[in-house]
Protein backbone atom coordinates (compact mmCIF):
# COMPACT_ATOMS: atom_id res chain seq x y z
CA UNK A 1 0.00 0.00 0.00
CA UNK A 2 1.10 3.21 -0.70
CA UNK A 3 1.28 6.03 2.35
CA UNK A 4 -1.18 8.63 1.71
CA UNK A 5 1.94 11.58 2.11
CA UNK A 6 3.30 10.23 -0.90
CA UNK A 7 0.16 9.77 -3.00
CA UNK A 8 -0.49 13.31 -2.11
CA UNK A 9 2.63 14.34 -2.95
CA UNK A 10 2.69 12.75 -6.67
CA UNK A 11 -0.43 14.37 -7.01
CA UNK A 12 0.75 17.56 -6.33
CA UNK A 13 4.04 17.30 -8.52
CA UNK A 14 1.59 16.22 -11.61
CA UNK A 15 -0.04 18.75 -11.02
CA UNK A 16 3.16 21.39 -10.52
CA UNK A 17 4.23 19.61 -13.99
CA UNK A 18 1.24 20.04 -16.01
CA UNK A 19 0.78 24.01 -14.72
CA UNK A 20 4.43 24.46 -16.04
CA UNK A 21 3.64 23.24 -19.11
CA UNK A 22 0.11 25.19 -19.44
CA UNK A 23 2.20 28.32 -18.34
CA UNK A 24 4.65 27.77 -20.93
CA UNK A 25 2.41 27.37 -23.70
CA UNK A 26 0.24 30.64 -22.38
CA UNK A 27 3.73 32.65 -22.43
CA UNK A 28 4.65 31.38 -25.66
CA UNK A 29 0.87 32.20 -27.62
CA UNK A 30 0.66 35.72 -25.46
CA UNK A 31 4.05 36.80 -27.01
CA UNK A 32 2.78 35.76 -30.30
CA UNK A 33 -0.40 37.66 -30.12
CA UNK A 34 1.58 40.71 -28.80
CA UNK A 35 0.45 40.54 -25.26
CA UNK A 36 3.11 39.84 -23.46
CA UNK A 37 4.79 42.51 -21.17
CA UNK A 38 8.81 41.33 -20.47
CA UNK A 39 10.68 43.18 -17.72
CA UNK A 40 10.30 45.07 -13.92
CA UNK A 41 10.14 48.35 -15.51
CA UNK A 42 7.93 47.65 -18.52
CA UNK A 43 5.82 45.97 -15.94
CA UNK A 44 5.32 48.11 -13.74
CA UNK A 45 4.87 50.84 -16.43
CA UNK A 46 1.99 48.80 -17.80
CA UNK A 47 0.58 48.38 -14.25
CA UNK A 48 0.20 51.74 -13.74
CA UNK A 49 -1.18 52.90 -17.02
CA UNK A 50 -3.86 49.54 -17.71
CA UNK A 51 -3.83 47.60 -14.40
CA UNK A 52 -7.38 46.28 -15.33
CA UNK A 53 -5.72 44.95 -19.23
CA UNK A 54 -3.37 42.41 -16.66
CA UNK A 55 -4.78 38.82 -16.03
CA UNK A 56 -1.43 36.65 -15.42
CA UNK A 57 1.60 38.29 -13.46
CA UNK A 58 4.58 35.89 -13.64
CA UNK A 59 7.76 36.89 -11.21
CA UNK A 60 10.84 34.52 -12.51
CA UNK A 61 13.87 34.19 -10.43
CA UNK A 62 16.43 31.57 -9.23
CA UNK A 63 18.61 33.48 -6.90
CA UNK A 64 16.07 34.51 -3.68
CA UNK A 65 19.65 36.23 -2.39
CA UNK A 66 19.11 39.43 -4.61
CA UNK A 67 17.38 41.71 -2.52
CA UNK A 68 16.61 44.85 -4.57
CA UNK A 69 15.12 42.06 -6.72
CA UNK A 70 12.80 40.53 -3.97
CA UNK A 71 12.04 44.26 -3.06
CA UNK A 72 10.67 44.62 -6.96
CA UNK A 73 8.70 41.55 -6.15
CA UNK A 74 7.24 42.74 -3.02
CA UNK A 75 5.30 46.00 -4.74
CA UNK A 76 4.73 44.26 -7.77
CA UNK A 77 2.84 41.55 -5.62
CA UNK A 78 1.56 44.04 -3.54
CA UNK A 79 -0.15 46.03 -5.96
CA UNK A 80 -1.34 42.83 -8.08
CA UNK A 81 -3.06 41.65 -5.15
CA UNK A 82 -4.89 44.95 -4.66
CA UNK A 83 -6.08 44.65 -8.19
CA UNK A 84 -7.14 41.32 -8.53
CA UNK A 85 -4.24 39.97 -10.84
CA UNK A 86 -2.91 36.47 -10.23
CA UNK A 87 0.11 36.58 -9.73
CA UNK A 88 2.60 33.10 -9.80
CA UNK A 89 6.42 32.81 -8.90
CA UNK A 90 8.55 30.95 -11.07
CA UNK A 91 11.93 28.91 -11.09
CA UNK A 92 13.86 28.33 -14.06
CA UNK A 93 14.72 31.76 -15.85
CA UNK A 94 17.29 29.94 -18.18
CA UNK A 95 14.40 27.54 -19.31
CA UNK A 96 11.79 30.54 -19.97
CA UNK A 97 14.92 32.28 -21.84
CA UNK A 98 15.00 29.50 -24.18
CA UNK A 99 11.48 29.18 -24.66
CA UNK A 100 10.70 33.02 -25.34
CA UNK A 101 13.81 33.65 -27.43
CA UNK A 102 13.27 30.08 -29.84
CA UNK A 103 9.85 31.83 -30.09
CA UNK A 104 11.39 35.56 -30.86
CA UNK A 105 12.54 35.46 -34.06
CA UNK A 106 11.76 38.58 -35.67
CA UNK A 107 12.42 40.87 -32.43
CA UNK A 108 15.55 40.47 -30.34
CA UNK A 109 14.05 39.49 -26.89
CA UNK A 110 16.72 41.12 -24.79
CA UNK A 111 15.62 44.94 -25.92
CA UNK A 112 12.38 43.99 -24.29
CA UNK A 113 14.27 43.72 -20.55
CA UNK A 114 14.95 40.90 -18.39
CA UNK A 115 12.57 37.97 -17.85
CA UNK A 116 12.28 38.16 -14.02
CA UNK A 117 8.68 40.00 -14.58
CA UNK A 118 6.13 39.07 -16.97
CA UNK A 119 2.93 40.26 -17.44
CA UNK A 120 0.28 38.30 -19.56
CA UNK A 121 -2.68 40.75 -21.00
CA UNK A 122 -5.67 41.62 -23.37
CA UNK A 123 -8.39 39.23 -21.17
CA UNK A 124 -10.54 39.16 -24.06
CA UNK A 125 -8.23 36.09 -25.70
CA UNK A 126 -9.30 33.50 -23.10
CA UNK A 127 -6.23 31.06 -23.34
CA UNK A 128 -7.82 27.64 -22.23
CA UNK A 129 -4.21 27.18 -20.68
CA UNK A 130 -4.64 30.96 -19.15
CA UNK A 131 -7.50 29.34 -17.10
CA UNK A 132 -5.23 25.94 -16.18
CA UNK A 133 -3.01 28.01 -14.50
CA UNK A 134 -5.25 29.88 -13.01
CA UNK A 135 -7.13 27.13 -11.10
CA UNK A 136 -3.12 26.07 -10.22
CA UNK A 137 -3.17 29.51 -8.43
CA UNK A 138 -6.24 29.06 -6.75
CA UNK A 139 -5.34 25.66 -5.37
CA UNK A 140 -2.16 26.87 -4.11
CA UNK A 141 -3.76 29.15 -2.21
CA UNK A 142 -6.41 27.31 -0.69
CA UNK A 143 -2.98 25.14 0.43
CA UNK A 144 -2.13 28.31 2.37
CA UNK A 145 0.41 29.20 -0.40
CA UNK A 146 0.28 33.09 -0.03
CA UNK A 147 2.08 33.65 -3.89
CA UNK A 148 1.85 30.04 -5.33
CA UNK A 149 5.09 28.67 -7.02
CA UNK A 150 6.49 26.29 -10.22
CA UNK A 151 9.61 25.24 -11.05
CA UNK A 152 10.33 24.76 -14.77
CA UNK A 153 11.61 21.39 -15.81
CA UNK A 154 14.65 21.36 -18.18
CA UNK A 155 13.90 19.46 -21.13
């Protein structure tokens, strides 16, 4: 038989697996369609101007030792929380660079800032994988998990 912590726990890395993949496909068709928002200042920028255009904040980093960084995380959660955006913290910047640059072809990806903030807009495409990681979110926070959190697999 199988202890329950374990069955719980394979249920919850299935499902940490198939929100990375639902958030990687959303990233990849919002930059496609243009509504895709890359970097802290661009971000924020966007935040202030068309808060209520926001549906997906995504806060990418690896190192939690950079502190003006986790600042920038702080107020960008802060105010998404205010204004109803989900917001969802990600490991595994080098994978997302990969995945938005293959994707980039005709625009170099690095004028458009770093990767550590991402904002996903225009509400009115409703990504069927928008709304995966959405319910993701939700779950995560009925599990008490303030800011939920994925780690990108390497492939």
């Amino acid at each position: 038989m199988i202890p329950e912590e374990s069955f719980g726990s394979d249920i919850m890395e299935n499902r940490m697996q198939s929100a990375g993949l639902a958030l990687e496909e959303l990233l990849v068709t919002a930059q496609k369609q243009d509504s895709l928002t890359v970097g802290i200042y661009e971000s924020a920028k966007l935040l202030n101007a068309e808060p209520d255009s926001v549906v997906l904040c995504v806060l990418a980093a690896d190192d939690e030792d950079d502190v003006a960084l986790q600042i920038h995380f702080t107020l960008l959660q802060s105010f998404c929380c205010d204004n109803g955006i989900t917001i969802l913290r990600v490991s595994g910047v080098q994978r997302l660079q990969r995945l938005l640059r293959a994707e980039d072809s005709n625009r170099n990806l690095e004028e458009h800032g770093d990767l550590h903030c991402m904002l996903v807009t225009n509400p009115q495409a409703d990504h069927c994988r928008l709304q995966e990681v959405g319910m993701y979110c939700q779950e995560s926070r009925r599990l008490d998990q303030w800011v939920p959190q994925l780690v990108l697999q390497e492939r």
